[in-house]
Protein backbone atom coordinates (compact mmCIF):
# COMPACT_ATOMS: atom_id res chain seq x y z
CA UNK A 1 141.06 37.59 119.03
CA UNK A 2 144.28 37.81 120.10
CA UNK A 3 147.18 40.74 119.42
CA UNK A 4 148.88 38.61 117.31
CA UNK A 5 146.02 37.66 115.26
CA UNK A 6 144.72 41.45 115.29
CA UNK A 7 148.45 43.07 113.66
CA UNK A 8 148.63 40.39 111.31
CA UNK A 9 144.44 41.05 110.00
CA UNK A 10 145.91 44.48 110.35
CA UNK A 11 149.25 44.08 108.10
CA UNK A 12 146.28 42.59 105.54
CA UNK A 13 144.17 45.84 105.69
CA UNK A 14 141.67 43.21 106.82
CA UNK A 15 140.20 44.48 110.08
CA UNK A 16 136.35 44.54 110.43
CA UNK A 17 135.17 47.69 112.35
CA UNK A 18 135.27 45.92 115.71
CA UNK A 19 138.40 44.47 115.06
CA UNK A 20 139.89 48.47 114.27
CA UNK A 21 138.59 49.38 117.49
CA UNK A 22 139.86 46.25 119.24
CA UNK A 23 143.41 46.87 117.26
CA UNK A 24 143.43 50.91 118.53
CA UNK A 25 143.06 50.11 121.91
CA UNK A 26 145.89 47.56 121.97
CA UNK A 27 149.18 49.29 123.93
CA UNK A 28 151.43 49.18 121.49
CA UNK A 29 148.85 51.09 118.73
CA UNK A 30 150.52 54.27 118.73
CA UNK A 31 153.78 52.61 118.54
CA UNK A 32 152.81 50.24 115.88
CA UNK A 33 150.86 52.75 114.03
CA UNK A 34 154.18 55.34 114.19
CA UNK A 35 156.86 52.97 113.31
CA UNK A 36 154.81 51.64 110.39
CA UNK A 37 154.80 54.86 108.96
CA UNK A 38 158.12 55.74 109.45
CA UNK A 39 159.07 52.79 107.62
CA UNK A 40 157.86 53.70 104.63
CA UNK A 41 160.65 56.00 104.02
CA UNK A 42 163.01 52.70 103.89
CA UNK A 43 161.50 51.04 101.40
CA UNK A 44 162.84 51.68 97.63
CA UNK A 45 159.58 53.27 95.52
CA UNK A 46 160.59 51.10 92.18
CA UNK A 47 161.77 47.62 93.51
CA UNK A 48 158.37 45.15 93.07
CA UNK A 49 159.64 42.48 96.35
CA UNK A 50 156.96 39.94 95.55
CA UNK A 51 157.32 40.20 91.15
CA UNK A 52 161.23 39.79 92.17
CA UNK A 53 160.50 36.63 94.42
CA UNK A 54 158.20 35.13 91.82
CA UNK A 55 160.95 35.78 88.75
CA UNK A 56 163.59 34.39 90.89
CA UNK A 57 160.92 31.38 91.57
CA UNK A 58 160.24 30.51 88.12
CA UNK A 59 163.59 30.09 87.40
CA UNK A 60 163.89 27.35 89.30
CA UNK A 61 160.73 25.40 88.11
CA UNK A 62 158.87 25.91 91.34
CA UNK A 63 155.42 26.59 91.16
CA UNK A 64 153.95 29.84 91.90
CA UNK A 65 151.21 29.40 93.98
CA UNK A 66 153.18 26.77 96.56
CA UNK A 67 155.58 29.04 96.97
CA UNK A 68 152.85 31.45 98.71
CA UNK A 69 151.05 29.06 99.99
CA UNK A 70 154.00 28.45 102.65
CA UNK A 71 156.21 31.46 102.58
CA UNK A 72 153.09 33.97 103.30
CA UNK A 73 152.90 33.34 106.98
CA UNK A 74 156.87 33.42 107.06
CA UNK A 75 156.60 37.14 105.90
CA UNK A 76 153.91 37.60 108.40
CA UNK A 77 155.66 36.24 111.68
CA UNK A 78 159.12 38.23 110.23
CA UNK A 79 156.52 41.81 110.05
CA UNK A 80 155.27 40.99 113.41
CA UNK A 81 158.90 39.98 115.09
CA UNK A 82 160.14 43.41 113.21
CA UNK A 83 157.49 45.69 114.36
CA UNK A 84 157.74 44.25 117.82
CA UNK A 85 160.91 44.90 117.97
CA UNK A 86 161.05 47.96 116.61
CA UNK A 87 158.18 48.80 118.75
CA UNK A 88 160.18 48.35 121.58
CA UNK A 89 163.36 49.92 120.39
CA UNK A 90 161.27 53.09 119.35
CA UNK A 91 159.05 53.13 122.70
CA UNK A 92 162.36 52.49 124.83
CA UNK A 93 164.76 55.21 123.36
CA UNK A 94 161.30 58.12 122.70
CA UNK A 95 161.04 61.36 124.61
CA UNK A 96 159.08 61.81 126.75
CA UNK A 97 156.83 65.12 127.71
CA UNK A 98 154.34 66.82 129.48
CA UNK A 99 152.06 70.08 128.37
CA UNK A 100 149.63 72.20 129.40
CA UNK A 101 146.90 74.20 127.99
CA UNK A 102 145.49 77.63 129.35
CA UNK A 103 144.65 77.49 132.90
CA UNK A 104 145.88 74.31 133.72
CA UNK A 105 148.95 73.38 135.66
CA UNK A 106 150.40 69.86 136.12
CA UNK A 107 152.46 68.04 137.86
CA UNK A 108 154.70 64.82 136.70
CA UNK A 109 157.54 62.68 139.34
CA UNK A 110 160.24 61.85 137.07
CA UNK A 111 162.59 58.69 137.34
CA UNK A 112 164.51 59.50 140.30
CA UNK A 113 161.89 60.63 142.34
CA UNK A 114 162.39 64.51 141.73
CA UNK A 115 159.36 66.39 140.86
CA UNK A 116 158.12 69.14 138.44
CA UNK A 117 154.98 71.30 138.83
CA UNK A 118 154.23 72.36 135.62
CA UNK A 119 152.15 75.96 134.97
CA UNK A 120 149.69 76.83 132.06
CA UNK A 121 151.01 76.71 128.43
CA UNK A 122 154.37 74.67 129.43
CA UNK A 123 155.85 72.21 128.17
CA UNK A 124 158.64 69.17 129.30
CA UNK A 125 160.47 66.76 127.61
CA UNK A 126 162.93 63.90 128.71
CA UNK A 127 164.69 60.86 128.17
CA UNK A 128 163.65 57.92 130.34
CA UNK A 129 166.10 55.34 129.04
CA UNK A 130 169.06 57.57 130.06
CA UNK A 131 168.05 59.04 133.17
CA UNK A 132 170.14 57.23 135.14
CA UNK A 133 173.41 58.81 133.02
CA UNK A 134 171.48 62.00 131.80
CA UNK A 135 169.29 64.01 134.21
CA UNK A 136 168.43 66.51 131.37
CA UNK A 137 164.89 68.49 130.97
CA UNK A 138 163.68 70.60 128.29
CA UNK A 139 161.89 73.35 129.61
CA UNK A 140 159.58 76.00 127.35
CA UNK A 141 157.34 77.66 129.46
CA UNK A 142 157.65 78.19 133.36
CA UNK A 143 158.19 75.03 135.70
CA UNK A 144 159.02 74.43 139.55
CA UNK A 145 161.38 71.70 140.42
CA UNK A 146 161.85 70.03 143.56
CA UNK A 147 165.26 67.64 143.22
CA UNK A 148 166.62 64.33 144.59
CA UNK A 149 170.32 64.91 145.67
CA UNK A 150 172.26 62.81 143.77
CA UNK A 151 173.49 63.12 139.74
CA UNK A 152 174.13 66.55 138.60
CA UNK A 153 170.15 67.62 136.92
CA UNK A 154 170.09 70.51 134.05
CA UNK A 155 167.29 72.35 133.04
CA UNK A 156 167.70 73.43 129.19
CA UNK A 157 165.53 76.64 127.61
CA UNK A 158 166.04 78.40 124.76
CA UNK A 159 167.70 81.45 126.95
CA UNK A 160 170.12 79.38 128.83
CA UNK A 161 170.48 76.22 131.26
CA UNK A 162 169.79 75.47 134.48
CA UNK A 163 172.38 72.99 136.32
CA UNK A 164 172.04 71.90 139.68
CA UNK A 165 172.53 69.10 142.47
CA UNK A 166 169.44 68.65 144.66
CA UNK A 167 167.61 71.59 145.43
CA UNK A 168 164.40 73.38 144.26
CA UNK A 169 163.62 76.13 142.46
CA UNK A 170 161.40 77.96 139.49
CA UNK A 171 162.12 78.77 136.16
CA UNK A 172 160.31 80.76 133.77
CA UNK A 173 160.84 80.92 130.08
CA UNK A 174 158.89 83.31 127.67
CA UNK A 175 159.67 84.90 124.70
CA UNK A 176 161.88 87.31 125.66
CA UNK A 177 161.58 86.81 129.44
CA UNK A 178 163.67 84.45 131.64
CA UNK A 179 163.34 83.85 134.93
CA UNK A 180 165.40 81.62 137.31
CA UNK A 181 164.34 81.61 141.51
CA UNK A 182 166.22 79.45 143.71
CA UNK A 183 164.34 78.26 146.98
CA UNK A 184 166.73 75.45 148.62
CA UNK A 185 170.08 74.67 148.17
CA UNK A 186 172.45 76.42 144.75
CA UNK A 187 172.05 76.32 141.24
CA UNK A 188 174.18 77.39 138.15
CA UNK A 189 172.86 79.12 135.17
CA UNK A 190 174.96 79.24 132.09
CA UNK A 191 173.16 81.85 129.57
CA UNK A 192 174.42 83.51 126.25
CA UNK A 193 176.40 85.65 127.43
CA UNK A 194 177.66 84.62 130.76
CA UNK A 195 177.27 82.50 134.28
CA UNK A 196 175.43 83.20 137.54
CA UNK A 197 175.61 81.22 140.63
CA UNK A 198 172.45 81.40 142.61
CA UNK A 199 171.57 80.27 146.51
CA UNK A 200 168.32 79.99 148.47
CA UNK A 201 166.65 83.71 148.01
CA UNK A 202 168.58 84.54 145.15
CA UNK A 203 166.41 85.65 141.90
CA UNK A 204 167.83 86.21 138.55
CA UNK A 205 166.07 87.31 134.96
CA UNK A 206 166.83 88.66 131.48
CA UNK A 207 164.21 90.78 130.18
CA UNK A 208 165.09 91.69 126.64
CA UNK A 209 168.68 91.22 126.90
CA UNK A 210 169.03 93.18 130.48
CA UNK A 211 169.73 90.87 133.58
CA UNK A 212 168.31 91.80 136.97
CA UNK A 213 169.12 90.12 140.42
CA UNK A 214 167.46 90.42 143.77
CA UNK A 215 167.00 88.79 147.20
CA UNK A 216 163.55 87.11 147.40
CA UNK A 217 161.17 86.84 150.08
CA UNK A 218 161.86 84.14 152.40
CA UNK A 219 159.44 81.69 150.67
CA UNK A 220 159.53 77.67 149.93
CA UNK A 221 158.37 78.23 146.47
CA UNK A 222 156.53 79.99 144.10
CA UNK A 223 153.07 81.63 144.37
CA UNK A 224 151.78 80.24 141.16
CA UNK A 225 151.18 76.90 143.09
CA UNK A 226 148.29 78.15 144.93
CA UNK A 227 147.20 80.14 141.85
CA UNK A 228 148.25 83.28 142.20
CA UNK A 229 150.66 85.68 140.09
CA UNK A 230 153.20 87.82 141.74
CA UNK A 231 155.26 90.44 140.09
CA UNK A 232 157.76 92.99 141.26
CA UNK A 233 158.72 95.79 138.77
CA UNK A 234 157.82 93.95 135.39
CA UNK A 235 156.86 95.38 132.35
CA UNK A 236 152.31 95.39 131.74
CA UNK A 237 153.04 93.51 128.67
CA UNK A 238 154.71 90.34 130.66
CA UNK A 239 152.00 90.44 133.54
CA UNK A 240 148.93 90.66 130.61
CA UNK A 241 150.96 87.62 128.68
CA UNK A 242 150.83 85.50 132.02
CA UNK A 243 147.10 86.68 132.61
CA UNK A 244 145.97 85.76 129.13
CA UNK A 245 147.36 81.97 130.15
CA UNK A 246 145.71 81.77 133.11
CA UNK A 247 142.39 82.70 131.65
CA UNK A 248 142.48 82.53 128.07
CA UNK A 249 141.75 85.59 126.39
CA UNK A 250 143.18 88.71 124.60
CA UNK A 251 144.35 91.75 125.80
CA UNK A 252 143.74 95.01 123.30
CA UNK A 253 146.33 97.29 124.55
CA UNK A 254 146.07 99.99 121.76
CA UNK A 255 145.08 102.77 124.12
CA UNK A 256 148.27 101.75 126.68
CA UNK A 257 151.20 101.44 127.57
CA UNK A 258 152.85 98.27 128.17
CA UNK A 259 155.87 99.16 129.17
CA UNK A 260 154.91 100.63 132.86
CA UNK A 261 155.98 98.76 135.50
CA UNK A 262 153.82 96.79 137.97
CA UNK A 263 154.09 95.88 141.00
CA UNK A 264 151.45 93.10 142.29
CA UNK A 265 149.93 90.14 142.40
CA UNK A 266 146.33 88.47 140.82
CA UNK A 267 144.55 85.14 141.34
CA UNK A 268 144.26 82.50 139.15
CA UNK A 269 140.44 81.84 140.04
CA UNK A 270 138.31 84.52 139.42
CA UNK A 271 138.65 87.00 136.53
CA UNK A 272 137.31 90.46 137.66
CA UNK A 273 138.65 90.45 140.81
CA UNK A 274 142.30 89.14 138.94
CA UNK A 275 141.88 92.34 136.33
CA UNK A 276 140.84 95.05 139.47
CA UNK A 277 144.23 94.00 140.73
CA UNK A 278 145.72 95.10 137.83
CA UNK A 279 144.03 97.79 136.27
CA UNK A 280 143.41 99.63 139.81
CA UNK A 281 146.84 100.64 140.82
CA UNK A 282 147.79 101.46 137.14
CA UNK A 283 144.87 103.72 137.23
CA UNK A 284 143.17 101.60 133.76
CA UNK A 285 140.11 100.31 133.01
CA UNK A 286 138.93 97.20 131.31
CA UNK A 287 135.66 96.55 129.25
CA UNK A 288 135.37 92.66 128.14
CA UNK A 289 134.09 91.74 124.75
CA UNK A 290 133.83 87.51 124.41
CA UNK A 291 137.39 86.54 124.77
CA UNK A 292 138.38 90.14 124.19
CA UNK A 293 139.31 92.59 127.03
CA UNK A 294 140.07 95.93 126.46
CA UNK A 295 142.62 98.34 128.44
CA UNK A 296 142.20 102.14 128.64
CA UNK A 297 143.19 104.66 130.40
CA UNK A 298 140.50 106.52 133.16
């Protein structure tokens, strides 16, 4: 059967069981699927199409059931021509996005050939369509860009924007942490209360409302790529939030203090050895329970 044949069985609530599964894998389901239900908010609750057609009908002496007979698979070819074509002007003009879970980290090449390595509980979003005239990202989480030179490219978070013109560079958005690195080339940030200008080795952050800027390392990019975390002077509670993405569990923190400073680095692939590097030079220890690790002091 072909697609034509399933969406119009489907428009009749007439698929078979094979049929559903044949219509689900089609391409366009989601689309189809989506824009069918948003329709539904355009049509008037109280306005009876088909008892209006057959009033109108009568009055003009033409038999009822002729009239069906040929204007049903008019109204069927006008569903399918409208939901194709809304298909295609909902599919065209959508965002587009990217997101990871705990522990995972992604990577996506976006329309001009820049790239974005994505790391755990992140999330993208962008506009294919208007790439070309918009080179605009939404950013919640922490992501490392590598950029074409060309059109200007901004990075948007809910702390402030990133703008720049071919370059590369990380930046981190958390709750009430931001985080902006710049590797290659300049970038621009405009926050809430003010503008930086960053070049290579430059690092910038806001960590509940104070900003703090440094030289970096001379390093190409960021250390979460080969899965490890680096800090320098940030607060427990920050390096435990980035932990608990990496590995998926729950800090109890009731006996500590988060606000100590730390200094350090853990890997992304093997838990004990990731919470010695913590807990040691903070002179803590751990005890795990399921998904639950408790903190306390020695």
């Amino acid at each position: 059967m072909n697609k034509e044949e399933l969406i119009l069985k489907w428009l009749d609530n007439d698929l078979s069981p094979k049929e559903l599964e044949a219509f689900e894998a089609l391409e366009d389901y989601e689309s189809l699927t989506k824009l069918a239900e948003y329709s539904k908010g355009f049509k008037a609750p109280e306005f009876d199409t088909e008892a209006a057609l057959e009033s109108t009908l009568r009055g003009i002496d033409v038999k009822k059931h002729t009239t069906k007979k040929w204007l049903q698979p008019i109204l069927k070819v006008a569903a399918i021509l409208a939901i194709c074509l809304g298909s295609y002007y909902f599919t065209t003009t959508l965002d587009s996005s990217l997101t990871t879970d705990f522990a995972e980290k992604s990577s996506i090449e976006l329309p001009d050939h820049s790239s974005v390595h994505l790391n755990a509980i992140s999330k993208i979003t962008f506009n294919k369509k208007n790439w070309n005239t918009n080179r605009t990202i939404t950013l919640n989480g922490e992501a490392f860009f590598k950029v074409e030179k060309g059109s200007t490219f901004h990075v948007k978070t809910a702390a402030g924007t990133v703008t720049v013109l071919g370059t590369k560079f990380n930046v981190k958005q958390r709750k009430d942490y931001f985080e902006v690195v710049c590797y290659e080339g300049s970038v621009q940030i405009n926050y809430n209360t003010g503008k930086a200008i960053l070049k290579a080795g430059d690092f910038f952050s806001i960590l509940n409302g104070t900003i703090t800027t440094a030289i970096t390392p001379n390093v190409r990019q960021p250390e979460w790529l080969n899965h490890i975390s680096a800090f320098s002077s940030v607060p427990l509670s920050e390096v435990l939030a980035e932990f608990e993405r990496q590995y998926h569990v729950k800090f109890d923190t009731s006996k500590v203090k988060t606000n100590t400073l730390y200094t350090g680095k853990f890997t992304h692939k093997n838990i004990d050895i990731a919470l010695k590097s913590i807990t040691e030079p903070l002179q803590l220890s751990y005890t795990k329970t399921n998904k639950t690790i408790i903190l306390s002091r020695e």
